[in-house]
PDB file of N, CA and C in Angstrom:
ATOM      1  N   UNK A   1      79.645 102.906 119.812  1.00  0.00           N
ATOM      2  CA  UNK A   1      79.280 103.573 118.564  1.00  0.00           C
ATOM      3  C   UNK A   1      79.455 105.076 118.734  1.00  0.00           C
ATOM      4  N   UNK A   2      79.826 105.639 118.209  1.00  0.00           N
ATOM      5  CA  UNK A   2      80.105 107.046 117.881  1.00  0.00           C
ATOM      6  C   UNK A   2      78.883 108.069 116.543  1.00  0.00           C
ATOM      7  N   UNK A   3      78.264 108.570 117.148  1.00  0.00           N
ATOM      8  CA  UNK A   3      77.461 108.981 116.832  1.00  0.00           C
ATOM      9  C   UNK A   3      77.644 110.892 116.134  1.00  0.00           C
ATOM     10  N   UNK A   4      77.537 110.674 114.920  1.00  0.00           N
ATOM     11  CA  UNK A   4      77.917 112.263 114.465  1.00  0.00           C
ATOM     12  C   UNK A   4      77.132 113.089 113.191  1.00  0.00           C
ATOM     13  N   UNK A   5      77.010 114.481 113.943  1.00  0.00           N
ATOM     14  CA  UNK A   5      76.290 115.000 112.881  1.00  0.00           C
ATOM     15  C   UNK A   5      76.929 115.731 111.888  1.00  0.00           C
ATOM     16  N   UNK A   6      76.058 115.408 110.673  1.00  0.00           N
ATOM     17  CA  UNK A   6      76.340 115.606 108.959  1.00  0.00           C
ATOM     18  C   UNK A   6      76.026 117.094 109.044  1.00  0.00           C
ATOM     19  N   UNK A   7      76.619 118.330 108.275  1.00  0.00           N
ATOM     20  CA  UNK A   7      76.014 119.119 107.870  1.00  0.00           C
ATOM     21  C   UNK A   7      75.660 118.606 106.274  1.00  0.00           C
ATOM     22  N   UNK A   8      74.862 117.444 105.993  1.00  0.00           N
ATOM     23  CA  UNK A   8      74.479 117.632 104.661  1.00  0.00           C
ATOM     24  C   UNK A   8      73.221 116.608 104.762  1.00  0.00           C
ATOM     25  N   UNK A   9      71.977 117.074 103.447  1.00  0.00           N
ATOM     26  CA  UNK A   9      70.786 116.084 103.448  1.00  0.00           C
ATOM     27  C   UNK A   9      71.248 114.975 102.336  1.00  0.00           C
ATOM     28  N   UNK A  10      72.458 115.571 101.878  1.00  0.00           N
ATOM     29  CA  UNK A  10      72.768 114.677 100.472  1.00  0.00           C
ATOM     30  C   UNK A  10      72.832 113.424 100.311  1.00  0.00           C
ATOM     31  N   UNK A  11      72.099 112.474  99.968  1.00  0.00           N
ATOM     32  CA  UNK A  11      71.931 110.858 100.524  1.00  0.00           C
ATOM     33  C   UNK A  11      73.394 110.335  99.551  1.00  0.00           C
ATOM     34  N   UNK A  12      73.612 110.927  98.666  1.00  0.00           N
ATOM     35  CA  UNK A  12      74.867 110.421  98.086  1.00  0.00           C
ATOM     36  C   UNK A  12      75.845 110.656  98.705  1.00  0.00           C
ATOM     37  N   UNK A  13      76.098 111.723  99.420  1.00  0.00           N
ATOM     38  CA  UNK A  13      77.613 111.975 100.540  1.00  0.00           C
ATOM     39  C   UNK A  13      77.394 111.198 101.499  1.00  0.00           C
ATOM     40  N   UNK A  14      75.896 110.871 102.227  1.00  0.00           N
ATOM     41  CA  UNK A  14      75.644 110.366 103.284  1.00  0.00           C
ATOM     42  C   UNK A  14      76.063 108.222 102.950  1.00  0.00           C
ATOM     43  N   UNK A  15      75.760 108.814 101.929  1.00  0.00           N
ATOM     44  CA  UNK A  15      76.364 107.158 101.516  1.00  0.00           C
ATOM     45  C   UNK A  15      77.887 106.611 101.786  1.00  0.00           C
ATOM     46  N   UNK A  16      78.184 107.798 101.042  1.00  0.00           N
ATOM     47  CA  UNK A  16      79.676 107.663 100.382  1.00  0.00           C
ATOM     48  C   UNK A  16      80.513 107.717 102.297  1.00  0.00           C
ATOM     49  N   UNK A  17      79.978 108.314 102.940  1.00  0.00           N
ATOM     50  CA  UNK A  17      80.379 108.318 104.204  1.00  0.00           C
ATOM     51  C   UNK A  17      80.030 106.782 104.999  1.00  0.00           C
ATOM     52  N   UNK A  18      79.283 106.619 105.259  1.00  0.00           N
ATOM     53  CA  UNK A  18      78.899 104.820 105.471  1.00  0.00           C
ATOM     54  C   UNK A  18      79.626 103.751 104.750  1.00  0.00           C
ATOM     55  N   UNK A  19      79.725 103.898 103.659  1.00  0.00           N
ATOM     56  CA  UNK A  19      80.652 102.775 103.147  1.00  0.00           C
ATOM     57  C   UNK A  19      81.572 102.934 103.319  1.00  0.00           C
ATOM     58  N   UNK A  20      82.424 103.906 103.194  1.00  0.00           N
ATOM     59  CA  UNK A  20      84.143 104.290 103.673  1.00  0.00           C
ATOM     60  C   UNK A  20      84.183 104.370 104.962  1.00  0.00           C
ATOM     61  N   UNK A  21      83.060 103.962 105.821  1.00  0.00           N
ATOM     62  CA  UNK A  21      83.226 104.294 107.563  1.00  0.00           C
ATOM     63  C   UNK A  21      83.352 102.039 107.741  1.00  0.00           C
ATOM     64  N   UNK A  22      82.167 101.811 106.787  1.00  0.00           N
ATOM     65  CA  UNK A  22      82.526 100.213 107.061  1.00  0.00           C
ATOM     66  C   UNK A  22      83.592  99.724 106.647  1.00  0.00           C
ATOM     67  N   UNK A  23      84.113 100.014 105.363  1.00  0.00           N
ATOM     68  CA  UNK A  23      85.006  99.358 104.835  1.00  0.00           C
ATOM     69  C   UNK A  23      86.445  99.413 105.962  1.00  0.00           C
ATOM     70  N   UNK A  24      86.229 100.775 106.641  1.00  0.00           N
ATOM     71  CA  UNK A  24      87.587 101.099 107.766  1.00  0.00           C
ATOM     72  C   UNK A  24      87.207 100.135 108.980  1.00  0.00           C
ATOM     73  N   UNK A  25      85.893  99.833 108.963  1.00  0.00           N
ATOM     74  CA  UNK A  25      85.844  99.299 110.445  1.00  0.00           C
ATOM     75  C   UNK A  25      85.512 100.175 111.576  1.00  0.00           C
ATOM     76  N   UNK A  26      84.690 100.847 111.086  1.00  0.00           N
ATOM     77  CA  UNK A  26      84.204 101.965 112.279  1.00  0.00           C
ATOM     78  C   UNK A  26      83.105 101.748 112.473  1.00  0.00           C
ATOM     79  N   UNK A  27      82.681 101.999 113.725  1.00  0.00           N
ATOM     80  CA  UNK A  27      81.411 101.507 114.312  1.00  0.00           C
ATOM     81  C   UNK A  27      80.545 103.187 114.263  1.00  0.00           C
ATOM     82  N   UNK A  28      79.946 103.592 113.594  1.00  0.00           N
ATOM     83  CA  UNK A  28      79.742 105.362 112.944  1.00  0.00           C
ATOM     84  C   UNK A  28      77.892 105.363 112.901  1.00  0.00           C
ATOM     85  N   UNK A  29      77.272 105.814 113.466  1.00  0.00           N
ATOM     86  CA  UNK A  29      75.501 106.471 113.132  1.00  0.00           C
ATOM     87  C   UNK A  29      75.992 107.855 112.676  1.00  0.00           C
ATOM     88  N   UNK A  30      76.101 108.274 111.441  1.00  0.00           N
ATOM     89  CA  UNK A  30      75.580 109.778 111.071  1.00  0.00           C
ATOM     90  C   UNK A  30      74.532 110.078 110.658  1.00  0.00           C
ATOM     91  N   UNK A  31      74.068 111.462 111.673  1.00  0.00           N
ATOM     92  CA  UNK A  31      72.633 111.965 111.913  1.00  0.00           C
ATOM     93  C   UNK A  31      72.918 113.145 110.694  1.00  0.00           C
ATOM     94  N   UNK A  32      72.115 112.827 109.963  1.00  0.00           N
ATOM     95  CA  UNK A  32      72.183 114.293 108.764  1.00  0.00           C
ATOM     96  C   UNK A  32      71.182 115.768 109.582  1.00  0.00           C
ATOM     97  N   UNK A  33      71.960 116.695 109.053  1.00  0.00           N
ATOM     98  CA  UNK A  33      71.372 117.861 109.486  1.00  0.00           C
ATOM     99  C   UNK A  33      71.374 119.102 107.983  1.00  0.00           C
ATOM    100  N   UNK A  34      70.043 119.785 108.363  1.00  0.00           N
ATOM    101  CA  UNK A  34      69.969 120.789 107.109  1.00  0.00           C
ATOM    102  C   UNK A  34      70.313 121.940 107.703  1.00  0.00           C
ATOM    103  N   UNK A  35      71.581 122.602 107.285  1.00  0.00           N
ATOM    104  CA  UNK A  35      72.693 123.588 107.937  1.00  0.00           C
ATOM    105  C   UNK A  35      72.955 124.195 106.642  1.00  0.00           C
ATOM    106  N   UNK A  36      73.156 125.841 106.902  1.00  0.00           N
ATOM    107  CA  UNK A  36      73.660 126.185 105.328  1.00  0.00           C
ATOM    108  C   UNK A  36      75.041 126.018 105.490  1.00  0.00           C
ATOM    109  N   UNK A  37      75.831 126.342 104.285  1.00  0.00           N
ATOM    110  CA  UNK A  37      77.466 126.403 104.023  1.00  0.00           C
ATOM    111  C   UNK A  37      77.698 127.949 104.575  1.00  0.00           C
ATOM    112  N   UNK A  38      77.052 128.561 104.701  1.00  0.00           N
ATOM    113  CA  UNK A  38      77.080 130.313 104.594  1.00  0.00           C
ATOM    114  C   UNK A  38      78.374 130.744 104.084  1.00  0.00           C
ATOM    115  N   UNK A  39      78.576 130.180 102.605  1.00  0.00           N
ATOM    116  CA  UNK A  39      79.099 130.410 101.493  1.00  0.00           C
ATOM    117  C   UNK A  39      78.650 130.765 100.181  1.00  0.00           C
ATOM    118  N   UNK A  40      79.514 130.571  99.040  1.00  0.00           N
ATOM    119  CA  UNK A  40      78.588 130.648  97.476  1.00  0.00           C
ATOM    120  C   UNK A  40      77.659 129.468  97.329  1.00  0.00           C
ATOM    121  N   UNK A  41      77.062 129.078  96.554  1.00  0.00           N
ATOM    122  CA  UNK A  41      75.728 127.914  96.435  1.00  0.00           C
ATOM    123  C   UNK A  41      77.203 127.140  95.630  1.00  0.00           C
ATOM    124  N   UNK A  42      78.164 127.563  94.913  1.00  0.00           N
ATOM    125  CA  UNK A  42      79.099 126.550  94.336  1.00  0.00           C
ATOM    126  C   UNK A  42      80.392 127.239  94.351  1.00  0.00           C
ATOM    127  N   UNK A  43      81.428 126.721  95.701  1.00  0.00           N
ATOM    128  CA  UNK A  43      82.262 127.235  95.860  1.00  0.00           C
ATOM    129  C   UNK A  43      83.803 126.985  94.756  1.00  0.00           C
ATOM    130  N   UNK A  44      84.544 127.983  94.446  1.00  0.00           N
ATOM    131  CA  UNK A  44      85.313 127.593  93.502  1.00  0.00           C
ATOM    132  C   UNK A  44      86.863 128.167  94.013  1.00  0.00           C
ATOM    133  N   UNK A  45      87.038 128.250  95.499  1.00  0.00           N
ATOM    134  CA  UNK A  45      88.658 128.318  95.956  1.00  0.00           C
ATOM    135  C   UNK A  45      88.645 127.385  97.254  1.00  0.00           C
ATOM    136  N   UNK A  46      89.793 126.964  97.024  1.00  0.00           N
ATOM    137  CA  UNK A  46      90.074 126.465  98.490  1.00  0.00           C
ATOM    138  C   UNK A  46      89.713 126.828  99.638  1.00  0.00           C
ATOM    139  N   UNK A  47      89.758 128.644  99.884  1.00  0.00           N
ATOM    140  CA  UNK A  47      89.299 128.855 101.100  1.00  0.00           C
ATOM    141  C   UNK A  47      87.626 129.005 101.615  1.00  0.00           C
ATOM    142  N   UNK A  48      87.114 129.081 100.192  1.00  0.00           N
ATOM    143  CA  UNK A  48      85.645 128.949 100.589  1.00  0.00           C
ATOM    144  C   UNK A  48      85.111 128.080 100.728  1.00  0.00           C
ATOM    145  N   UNK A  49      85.412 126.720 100.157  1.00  0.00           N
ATOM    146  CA  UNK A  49      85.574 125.256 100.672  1.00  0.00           C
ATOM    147  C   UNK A  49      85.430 124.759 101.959  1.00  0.00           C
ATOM    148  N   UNK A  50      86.955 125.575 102.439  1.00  0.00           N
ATOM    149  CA  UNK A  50      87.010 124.804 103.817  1.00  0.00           C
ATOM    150  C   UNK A  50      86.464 125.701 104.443  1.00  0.00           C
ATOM    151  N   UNK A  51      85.971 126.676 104.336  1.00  0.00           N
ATOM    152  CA  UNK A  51      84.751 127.306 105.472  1.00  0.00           C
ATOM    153  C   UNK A  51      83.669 127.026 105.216  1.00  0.00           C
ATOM    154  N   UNK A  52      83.015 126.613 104.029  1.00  0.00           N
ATOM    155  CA  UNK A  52      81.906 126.358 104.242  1.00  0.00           C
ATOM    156  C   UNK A  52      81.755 124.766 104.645  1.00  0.00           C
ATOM    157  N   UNK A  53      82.638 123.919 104.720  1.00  0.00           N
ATOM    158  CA  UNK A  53      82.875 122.874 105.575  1.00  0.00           C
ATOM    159  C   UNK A  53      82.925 123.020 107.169  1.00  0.00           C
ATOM    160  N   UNK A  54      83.620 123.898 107.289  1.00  0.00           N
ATOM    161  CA  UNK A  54      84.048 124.698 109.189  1.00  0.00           C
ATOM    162  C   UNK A  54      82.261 124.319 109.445  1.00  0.00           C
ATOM    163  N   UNK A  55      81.994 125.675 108.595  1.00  0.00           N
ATOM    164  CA  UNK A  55      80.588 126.516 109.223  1.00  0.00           C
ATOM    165  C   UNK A  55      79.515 124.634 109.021  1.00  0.00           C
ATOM    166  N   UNK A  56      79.173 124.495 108.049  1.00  0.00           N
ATOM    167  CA  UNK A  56      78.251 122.807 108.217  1.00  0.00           C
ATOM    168  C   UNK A  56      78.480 122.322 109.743  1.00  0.00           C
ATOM    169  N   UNK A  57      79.789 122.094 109.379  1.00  0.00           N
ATOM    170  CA  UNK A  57      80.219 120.806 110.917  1.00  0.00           C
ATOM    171  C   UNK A  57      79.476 121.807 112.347  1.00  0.00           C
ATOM    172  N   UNK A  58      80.166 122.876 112.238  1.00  0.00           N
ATOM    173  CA  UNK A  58      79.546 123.753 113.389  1.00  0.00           C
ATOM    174  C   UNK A  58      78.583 123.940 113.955  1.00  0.00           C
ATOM    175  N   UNK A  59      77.732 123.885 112.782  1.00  0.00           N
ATOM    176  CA  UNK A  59      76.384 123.907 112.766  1.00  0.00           C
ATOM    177  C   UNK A  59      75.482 122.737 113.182  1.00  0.00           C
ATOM    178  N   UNK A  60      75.936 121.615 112.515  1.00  0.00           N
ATOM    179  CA  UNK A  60      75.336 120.589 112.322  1.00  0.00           C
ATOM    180  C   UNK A  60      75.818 119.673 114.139  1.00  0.00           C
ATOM    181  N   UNK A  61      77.125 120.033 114.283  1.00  0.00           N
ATOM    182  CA  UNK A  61      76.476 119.880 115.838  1.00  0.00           C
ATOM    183  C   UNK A  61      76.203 120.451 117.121  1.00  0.00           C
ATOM    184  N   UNK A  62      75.542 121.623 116.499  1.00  0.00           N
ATOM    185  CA  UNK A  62      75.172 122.301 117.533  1.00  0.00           C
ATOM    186  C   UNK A  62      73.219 121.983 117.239  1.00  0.00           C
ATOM    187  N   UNK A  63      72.644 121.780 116.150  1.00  0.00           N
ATOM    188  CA  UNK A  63      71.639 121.435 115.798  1.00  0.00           C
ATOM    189  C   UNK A  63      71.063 119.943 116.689  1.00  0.00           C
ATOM    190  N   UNK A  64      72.221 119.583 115.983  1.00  0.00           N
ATOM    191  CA  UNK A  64      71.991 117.651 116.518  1.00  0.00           C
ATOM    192  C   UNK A  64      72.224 117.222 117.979  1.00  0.00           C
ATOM    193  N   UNK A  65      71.228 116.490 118.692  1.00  0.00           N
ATOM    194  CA  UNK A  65      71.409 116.637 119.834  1.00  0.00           C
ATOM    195  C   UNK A  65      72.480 115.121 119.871  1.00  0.00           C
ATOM    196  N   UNK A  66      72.731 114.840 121.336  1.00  0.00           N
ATOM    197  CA  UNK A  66      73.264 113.636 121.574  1.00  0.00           C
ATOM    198  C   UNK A  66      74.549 113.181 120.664  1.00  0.00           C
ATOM    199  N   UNK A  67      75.434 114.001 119.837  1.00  0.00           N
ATOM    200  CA  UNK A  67      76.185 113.936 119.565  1.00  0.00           C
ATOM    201  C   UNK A  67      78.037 113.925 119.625  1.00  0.00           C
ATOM    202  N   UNK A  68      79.061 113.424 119.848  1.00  0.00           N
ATOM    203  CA  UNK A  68      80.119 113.709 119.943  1.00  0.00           C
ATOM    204  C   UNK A  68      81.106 114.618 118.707  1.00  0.00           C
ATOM    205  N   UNK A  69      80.689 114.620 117.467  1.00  0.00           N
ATOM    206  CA  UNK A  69      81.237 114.821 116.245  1.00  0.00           C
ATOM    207  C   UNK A  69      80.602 115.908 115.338  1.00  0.00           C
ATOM    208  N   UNK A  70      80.881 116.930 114.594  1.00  0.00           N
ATOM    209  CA  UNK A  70      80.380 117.805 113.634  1.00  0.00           C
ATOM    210  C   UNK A  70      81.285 117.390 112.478  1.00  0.00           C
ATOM    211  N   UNK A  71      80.673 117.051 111.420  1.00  0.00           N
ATOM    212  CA  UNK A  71      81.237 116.912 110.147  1.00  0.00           C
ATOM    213  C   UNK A  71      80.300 117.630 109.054  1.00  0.00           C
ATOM    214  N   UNK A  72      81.261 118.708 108.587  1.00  0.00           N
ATOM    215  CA  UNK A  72      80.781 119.083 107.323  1.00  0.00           C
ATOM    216  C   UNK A  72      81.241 118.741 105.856  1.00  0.00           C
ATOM    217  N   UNK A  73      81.040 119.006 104.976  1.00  0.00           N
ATOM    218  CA  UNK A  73      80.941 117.878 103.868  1.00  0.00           C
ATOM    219  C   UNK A  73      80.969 119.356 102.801  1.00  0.00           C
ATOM    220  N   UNK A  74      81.774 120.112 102.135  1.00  0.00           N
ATOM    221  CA  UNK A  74      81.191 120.921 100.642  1.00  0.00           C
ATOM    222  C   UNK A  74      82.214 120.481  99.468  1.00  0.00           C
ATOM    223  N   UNK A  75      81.742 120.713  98.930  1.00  0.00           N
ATOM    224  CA  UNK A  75      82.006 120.099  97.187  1.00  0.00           C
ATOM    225  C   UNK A  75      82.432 121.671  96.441  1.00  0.00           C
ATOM    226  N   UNK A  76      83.747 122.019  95.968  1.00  0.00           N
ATOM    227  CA  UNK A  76      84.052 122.628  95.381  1.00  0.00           C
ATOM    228  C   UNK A  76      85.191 122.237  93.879  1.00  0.00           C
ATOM    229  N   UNK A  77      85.704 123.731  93.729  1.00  0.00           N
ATOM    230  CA  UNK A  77      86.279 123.835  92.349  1.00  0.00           C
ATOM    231  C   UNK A  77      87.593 124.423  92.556  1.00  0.00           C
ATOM    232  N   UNK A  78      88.681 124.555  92.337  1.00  0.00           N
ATOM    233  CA  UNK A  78      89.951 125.310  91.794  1.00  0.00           C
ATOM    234  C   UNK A  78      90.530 125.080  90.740  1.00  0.00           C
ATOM    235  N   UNK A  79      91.133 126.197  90.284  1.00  0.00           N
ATOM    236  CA  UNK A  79      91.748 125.671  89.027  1.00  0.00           C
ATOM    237  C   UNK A  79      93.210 124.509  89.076  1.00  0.00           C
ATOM    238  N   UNK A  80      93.820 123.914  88.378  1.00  0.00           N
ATOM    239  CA  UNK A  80      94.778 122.947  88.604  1.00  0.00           C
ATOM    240  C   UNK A  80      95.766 123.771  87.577  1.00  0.00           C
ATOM    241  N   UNK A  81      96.938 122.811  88.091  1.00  0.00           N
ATOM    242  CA  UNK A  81      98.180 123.483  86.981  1.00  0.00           C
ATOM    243  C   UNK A  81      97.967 123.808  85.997  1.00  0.00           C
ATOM    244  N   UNK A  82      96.949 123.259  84.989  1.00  0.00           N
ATOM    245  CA  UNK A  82      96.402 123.765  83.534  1.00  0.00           C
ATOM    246  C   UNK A  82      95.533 124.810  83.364  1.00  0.00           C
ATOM    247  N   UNK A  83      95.221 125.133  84.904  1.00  0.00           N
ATOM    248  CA  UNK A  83      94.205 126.421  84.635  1.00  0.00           C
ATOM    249  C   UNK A  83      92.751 126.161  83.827  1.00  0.00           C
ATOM    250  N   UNK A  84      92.776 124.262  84.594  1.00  0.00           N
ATOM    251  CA  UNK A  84      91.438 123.717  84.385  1.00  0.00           C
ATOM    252  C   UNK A  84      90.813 123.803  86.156  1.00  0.00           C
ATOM    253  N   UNK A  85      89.477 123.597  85.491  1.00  0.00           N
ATOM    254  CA  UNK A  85      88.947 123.578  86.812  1.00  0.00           C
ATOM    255  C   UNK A  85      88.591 121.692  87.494  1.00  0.00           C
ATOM    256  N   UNK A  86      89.045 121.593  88.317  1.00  0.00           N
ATOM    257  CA  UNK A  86      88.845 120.111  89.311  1.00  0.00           C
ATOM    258  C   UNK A  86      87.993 120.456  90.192  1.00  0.00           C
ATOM    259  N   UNK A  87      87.284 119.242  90.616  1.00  0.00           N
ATOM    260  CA  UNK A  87      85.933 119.257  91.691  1.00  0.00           C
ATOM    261  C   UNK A  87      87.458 118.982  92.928  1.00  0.00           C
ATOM    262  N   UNK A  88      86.737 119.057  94.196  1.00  0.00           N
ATOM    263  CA  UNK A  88      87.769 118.527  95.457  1.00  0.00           C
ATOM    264  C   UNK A  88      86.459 118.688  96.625  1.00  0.00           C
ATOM    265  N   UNK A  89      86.848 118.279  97.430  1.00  0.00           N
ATOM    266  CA  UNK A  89      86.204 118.434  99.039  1.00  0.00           C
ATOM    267  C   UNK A  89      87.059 118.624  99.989  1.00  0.00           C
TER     268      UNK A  89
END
């Protein structure tokens, strides 16, 4: 078993991660950890996204003991070809 820490308390990501870890066939314990993004509270470019993803995972296993894995998890916005805005992770 492979054991890895979440930078998130979010029981809905923490879900959404467990079922897409069984459905693959992975043998997965993720330990949630409360880590900030040390980003905006709602990021809306790509690059603040994936850092405040970097910074979670980073965090979250340096927090969590007994771990092999840091996964961070943020939920953002960019605009799309229409110069609408789309959610992404």
């Amino acid at each position: 078993m492979i054991k890895i820490a979440v930078g998130t308390m979010s029981e809905l990501k923490l879900k959404f991660m467990k079922n897409v870890s069984g459905d693959i066939g992975l043998d997965v314990e993720f330990v949630p950890a409360k880590v900030p993004s040390s980003v905006s509270e709602q990021p809306i470019t790509d690059e603040e996204t994936k850092s405040g993803s970097i910074n979670r995972a980073k965090l979250a296993l340096k927090e969590v003991k007994d771990v092999q894995v840091g996964l961070g998890i943020e939920v953002g916005y960019h605009k799309n070809e229409d110069n609408r805005y789309e959610i992404f992770c």
